[in-house]
Protein backbone atom coordinates (compact mmCIF):
# COMPACT_ATOMS: atom_id res chain seq x y z
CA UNK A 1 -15.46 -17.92 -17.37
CA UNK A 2 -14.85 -17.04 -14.01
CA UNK A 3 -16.00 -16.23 -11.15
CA UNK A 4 -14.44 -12.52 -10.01
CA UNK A 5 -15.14 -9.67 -7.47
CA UNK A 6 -16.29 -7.13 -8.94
CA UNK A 7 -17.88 -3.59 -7.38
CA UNK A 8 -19.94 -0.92 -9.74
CA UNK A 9 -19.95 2.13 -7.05
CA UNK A 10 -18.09 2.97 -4.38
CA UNK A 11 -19.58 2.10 -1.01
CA UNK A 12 -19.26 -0.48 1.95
CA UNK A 13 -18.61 -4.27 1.54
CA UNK A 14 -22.21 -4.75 0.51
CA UNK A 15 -21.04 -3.20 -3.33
CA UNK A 16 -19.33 -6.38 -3.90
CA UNK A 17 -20.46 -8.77 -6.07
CA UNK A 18 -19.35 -12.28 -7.65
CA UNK A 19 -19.59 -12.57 -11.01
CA UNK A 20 -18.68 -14.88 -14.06
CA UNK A 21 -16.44 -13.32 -16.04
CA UNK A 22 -14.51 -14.10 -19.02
CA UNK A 23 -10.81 -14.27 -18.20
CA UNK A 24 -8.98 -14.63 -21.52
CA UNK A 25 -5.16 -14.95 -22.47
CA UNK A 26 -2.49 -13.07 -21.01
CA UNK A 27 -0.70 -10.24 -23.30
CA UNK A 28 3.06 -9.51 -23.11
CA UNK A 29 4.18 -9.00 -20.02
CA UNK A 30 1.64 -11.25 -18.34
CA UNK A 31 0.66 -14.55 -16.68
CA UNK A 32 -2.62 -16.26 -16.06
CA UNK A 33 -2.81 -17.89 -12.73
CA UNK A 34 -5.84 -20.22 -11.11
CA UNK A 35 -6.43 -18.70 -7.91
CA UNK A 36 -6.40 -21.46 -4.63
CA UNK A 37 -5.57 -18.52 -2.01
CA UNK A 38 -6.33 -14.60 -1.78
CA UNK A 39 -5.50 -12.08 1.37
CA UNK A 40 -7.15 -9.63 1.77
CA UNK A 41 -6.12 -5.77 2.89
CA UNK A 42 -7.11 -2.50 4.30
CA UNK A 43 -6.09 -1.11 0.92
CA UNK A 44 -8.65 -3.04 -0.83
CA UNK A 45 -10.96 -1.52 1.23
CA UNK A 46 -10.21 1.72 1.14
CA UNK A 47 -10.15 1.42 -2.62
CA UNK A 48 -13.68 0.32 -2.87
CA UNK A 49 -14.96 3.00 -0.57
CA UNK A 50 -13.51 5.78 -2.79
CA UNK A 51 -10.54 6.83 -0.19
CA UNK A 52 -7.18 5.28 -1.29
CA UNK A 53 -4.51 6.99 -2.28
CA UNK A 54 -5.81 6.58 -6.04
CA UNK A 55 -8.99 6.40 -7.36
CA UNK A 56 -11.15 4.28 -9.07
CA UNK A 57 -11.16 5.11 -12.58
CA UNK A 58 -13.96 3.00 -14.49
CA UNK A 59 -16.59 0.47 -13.51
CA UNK A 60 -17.33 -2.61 -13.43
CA UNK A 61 -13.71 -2.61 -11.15
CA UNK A 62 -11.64 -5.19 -9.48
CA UNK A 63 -10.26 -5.64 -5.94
CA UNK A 64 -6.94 -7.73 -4.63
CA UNK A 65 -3.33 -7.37 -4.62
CA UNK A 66 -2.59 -10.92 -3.09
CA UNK A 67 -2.97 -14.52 -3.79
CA UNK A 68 -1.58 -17.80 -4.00
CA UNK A 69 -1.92 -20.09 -6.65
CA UNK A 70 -0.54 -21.99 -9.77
CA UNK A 71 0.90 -20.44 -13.58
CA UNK A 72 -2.10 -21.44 -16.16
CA UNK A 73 -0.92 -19.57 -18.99
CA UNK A 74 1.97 -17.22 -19.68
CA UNK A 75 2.48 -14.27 -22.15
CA UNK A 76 4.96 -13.29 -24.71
CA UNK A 77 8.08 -12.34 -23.30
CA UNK A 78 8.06 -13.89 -19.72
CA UNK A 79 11.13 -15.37 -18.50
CA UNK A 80 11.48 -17.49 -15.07
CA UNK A 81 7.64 -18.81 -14.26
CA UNK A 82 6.50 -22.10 -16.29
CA UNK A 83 2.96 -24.06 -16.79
CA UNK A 84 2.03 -25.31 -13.13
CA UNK A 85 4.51 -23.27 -10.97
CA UNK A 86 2.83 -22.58 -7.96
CA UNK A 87 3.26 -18.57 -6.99
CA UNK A 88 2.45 -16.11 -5.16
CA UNK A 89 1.53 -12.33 -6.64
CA UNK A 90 2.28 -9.37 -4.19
CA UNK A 91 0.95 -5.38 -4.80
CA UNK A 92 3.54 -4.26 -7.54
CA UNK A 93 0.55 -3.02 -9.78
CA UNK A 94 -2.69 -1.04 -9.95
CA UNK A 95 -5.93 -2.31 -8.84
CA UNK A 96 -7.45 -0.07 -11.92
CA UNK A 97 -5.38 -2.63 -13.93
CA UNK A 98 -5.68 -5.82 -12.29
CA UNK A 99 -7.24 -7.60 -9.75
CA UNK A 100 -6.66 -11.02 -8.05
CA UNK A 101 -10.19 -11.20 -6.15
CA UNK A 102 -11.34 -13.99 -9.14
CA UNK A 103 -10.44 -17.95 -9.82
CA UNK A 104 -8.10 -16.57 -11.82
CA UNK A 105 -6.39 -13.64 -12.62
CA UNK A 106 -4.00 -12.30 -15.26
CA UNK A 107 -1.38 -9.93 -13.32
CA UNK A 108 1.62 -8.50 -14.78
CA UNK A 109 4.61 -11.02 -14.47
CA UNK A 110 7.05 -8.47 -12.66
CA UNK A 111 4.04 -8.75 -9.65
CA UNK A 112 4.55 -12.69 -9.43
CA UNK A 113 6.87 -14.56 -7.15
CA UNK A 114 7.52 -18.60 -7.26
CA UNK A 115 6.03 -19.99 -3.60
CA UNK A 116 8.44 -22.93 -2.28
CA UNK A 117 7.92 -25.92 -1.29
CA UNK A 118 7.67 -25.31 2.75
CA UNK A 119 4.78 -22.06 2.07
CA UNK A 120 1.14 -23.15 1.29
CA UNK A 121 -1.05 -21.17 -0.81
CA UNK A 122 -2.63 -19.56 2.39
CA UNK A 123 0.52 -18.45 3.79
CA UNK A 124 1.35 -17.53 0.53
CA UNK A 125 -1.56 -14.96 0.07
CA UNK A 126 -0.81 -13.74 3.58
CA UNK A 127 2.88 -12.58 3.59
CA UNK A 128 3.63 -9.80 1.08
CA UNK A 129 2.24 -7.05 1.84
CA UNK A 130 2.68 -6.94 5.08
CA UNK A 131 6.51 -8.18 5.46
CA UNK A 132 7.50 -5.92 2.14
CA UNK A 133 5.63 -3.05 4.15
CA UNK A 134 7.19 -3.48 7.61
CA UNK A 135 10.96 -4.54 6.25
CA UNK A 136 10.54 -1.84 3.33
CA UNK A 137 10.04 0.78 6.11
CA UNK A 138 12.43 -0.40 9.05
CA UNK A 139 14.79 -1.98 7.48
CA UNK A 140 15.38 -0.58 3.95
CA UNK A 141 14.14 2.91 4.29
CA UNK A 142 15.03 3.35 8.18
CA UNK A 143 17.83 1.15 8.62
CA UNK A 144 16.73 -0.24 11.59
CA UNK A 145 19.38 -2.24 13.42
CA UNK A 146 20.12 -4.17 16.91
CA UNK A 147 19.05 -2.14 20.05
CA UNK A 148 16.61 0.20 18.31
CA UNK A 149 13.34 0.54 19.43
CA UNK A 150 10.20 0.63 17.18
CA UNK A 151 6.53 1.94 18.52
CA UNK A 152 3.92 0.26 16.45
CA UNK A 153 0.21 0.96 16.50
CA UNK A 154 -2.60 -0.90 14.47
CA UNK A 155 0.23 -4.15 16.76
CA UNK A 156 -2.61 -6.61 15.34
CA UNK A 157 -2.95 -6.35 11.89
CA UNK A 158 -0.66 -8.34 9.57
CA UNK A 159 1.62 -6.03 9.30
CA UNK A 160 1.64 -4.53 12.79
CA UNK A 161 2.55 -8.51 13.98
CA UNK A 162 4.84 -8.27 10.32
CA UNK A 163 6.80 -5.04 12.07
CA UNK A 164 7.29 -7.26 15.47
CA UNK A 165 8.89 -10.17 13.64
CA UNK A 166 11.14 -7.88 11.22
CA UNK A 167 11.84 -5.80 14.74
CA UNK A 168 12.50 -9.45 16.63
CA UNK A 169 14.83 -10.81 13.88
CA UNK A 170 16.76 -7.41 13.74
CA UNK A 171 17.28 -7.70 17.53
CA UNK A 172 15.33 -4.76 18.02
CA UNK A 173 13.01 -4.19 21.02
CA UNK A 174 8.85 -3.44 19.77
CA UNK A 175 6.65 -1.81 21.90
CA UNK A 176 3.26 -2.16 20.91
CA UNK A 177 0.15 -0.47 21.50
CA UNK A 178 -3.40 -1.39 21.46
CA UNK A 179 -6.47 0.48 22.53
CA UNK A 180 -7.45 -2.03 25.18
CA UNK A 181 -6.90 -5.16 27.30
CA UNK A 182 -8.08 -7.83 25.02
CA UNK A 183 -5.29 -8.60 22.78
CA UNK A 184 -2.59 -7.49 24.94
CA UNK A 185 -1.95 -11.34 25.93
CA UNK A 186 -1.96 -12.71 22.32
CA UNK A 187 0.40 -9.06 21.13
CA UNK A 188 2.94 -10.36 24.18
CA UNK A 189 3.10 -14.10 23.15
CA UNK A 190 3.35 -13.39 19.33
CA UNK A 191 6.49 -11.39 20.07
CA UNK A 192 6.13 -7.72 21.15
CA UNK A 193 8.21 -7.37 24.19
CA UNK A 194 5.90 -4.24 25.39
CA UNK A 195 1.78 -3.74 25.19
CA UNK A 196 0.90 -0.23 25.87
CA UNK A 197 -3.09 -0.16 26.24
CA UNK A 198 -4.47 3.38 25.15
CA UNK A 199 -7.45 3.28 26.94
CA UNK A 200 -6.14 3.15 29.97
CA UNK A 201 -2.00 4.18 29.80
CA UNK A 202 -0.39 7.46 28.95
CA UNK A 203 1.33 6.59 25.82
CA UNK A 204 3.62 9.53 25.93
CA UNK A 205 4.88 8.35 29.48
CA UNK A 206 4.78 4.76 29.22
CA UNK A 207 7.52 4.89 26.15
CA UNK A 208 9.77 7.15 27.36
CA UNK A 209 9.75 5.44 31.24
CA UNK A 210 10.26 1.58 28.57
CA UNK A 211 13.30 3.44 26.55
CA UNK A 212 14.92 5.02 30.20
CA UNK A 213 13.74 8.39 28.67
CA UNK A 214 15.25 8.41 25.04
CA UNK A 215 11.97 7.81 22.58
CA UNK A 216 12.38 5.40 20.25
CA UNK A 217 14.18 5.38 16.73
CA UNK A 218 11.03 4.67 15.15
CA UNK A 219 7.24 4.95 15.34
CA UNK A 220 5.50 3.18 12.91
CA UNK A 221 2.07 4.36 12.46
CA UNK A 222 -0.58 2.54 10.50
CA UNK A 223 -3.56 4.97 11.85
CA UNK A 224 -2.51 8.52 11.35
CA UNK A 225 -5.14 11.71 11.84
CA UNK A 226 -5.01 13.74 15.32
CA UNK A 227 -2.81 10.90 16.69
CA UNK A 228 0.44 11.98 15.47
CA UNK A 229 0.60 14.77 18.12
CA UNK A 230 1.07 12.48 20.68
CA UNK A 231 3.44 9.45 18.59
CA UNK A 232 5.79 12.70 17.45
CA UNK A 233 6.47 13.01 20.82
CA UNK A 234 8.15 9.74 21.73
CA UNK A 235 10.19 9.74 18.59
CA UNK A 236 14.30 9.85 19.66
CA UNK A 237 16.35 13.06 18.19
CA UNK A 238 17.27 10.93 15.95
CA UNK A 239 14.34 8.83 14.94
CA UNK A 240 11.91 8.40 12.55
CA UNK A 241 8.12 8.26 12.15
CA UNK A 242 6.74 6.31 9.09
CA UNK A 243 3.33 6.99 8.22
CA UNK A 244 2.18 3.82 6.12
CA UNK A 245 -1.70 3.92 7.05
CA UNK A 246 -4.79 6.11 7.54
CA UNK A 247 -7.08 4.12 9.22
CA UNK A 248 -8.29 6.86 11.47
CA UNK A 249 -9.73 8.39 8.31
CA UNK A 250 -9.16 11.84 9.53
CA UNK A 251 -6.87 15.10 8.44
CA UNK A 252 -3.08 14.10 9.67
CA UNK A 253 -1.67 17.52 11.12
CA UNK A 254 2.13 17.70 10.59
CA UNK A 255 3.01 17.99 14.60
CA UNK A 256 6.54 19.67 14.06
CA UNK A 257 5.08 23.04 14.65
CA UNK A 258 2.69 22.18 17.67
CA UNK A 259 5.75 20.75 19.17
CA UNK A 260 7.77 23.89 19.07
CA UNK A 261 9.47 22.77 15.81
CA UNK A 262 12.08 19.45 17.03
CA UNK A 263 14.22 18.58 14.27
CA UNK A 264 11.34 15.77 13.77
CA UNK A 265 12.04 13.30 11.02
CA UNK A 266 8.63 12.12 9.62
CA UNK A 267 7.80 10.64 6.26
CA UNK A 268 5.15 8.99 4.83
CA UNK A 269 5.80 5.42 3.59
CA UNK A 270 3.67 2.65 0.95
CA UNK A 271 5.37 -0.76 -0.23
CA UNK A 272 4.96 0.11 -3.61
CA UNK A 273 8.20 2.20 -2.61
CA UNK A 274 10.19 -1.44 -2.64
CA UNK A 275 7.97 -3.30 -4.99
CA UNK A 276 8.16 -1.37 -7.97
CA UNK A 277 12.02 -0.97 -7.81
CA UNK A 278 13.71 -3.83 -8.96
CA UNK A 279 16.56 -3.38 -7.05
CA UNK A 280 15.04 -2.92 -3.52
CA UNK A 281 12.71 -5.81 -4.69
CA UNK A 282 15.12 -8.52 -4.88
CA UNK A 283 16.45 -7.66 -1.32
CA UNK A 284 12.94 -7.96 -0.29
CA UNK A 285 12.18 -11.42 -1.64
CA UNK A 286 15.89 -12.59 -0.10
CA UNK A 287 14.97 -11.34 3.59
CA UNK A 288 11.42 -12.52 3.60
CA UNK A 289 12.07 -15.76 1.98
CA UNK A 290 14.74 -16.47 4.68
CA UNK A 291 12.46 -15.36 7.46
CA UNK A 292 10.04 -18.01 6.52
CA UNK A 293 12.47 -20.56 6.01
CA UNK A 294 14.18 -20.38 9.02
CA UNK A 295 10.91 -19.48 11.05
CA UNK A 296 11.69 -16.33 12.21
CA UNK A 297 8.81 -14.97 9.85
CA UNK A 298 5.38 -16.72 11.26
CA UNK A 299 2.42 -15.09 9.02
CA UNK A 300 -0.87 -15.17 11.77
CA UNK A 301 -4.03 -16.12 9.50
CA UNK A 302 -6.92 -15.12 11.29
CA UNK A 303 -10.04 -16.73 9.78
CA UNK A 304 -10.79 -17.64 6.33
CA UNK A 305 -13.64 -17.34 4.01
CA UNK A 306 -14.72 -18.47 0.63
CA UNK A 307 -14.61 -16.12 -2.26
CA UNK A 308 -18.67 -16.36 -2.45
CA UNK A 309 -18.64 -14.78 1.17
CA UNK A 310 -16.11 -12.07 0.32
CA UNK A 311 -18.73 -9.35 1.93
CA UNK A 312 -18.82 -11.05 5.21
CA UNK A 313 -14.55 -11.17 4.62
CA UNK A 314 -14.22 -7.19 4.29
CA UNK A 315 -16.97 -6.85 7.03
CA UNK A 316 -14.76 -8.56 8.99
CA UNK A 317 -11.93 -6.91 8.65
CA UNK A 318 -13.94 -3.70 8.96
CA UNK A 319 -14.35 -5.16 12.78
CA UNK A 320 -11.12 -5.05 13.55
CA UNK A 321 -11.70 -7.92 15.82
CA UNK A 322 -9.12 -9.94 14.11
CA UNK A 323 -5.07 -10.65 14.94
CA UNK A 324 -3.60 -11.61 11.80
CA UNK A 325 -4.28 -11.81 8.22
CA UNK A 326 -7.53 -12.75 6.83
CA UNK A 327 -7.35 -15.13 3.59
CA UNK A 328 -10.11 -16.11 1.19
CA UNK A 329 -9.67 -19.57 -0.35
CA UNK A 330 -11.24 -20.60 -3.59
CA UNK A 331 -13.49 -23.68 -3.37
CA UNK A 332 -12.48 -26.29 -6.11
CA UNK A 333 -8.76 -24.95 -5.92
CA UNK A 334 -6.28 -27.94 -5.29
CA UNK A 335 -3.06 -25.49 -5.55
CA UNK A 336 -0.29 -27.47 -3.57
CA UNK A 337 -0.73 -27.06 0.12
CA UNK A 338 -3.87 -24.97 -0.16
């Protein structure tokens, strides 16, 4: 048995509920891991409250895409992980399939990554879904490259301060922008090299006086709804804007025609784009790796919970107070560098 999140409606954080669960063997295909570290996302969220981009298809159902831990068991016809490798698992699967909120979890084996020596399981629940997501859009997708400009909202989540490092190690320039004065500070010393504060700055201006009147090649947008209006216009002729979020919750209007019809390049964007293709993947797992080993890739952890306070975790996040990732550890777990 083990103890595993588990929701039986859709609803708020206060669904949730920890229960012990049989776990079993893995089947082809699959490896059993003992959970020591789990991140947690908006897309975990938004799959419990009935709004992600698929739905929930049966109850009792699971939550988690990430976490950090060690191999326990491995199925027929898995090549590459061993008994006692410690790994990481990143979203390359359906949360109607699998779920990694749980001591342990059986996840497909094409979804699991070894974690070196230098990344502890904390860091290793925090960094792939938001580095795939921001170097899966910029780099891979966009083709980012030195002198570009990127306009990032949602600058404090884990992958808006993902999309700052990628942008930073590209020798890009990232403007960031945040509804008010608060985290401006902590935006600026964690490496955005612009903080445009909604509340009380015309975003439309502010850009285009930052980028001498161009727009920049990219607007990454994490938020979508009724905003777009404005982020389409600070997009260069040549740019891009990746949607990758909804947080606003609200319809998304396609702004090309309210803007007089530009030749605006917009496109919507979800890691799952890079993680389920093999090819993409491996590219992935080279860039990131080397980020964190040289320390150009610094994953922020906000705060941490245990799994029995995993409500308190996703009302957390719901917040939005936090910078950075927030991780859930697993008490009892002695995963290397937990």
């Amino acid at each position: 048995m083990a103890r595993t999140v588990l929701f039986d409606e859709l609803g708020g954080p206060e669904v949730m509920r920890v229960r012990d669960v049989p776990v079993g063997e893995p089947g082809p295909g699959e490896v059993r891991i003992r959970v020591d570290a789990i991140g947690v996302n908006r897309a975990e969220a938004l799959f419990r409250s009935g709004v992600y981009i698929e739905p929930v298809k049966a109850f009792p159902a699971r939550l988690g895409y990430e976490a950090a831990g060690v191999v326990e068991a491995v199925g027929e016809g898995v090549e590459g992980l061993d008994l006692g490798d410690a790994v990481s698992t990143m979203p390359a699967f359906s949360q109607n399939d699998y779920g990694v909120y749980a001591e342990r979890a059986i996840v497909p084996a094409h979804a699991v990554l070894r974690r070196p020596e230098y990344v502890s399981a904390r860091t290793g629940a925090a960094v792939w879904m938001p580095y795939v997501t921001a170097y899966g859009a910029l780099v891979e997708v966009g083709g980012m490259r030195p002198g570009d400009t990127v306009v990032l909202n949602a600058a404090s989540s884990s992958v808006g301060l993902a999309a700052i490092q990628v942008a930073e190690r590209t020798g890009a320039t990232a403007i960031a922008l945040t509804r008010g004065e608060g985290k401006k500070d902590a935006l600026l010393k964690l490496g955005a090299e612009h903080v445009v504060v909604t509340e009380t700055e015309d975003v439309v201006e502010r850009v285009r006086e930052l980028t001498d009147g161009r727009g920049a090649q990219f607007v990454f947008d994490g938020v979508a709804g009724p905003g777009v209006l404005d982020l389409a216009k600070v997009v260069a002729p040549d740019g891009m804007l990746l949607e990758y979020g909804m947080l606003s919750g609200l319809p998304t209007p396609y702004p090309g025609f309210e803007l007089g019809m530009p030749a605006l390049n917009m496109r919507t964007y979800t890691m799952h784009e890079t993680s389920r293709d093999p090819e993409r993947m491996r590219r992935a797992v080279a860039y990131v790796n080397s980020g964190l080993r040289s320390g150009a890739f610094r994953p922020v952890i906000d705060r941490t919970f245990d799994l029995e306070d995993i409500v308190e975790a996703h009302r957390y996040m719901a917040s939005n107070e936090q910078i950075g990732k927030i991780v859930v550890t697993v008490s009892g777990g002695d995963g290397r560098g937990a």
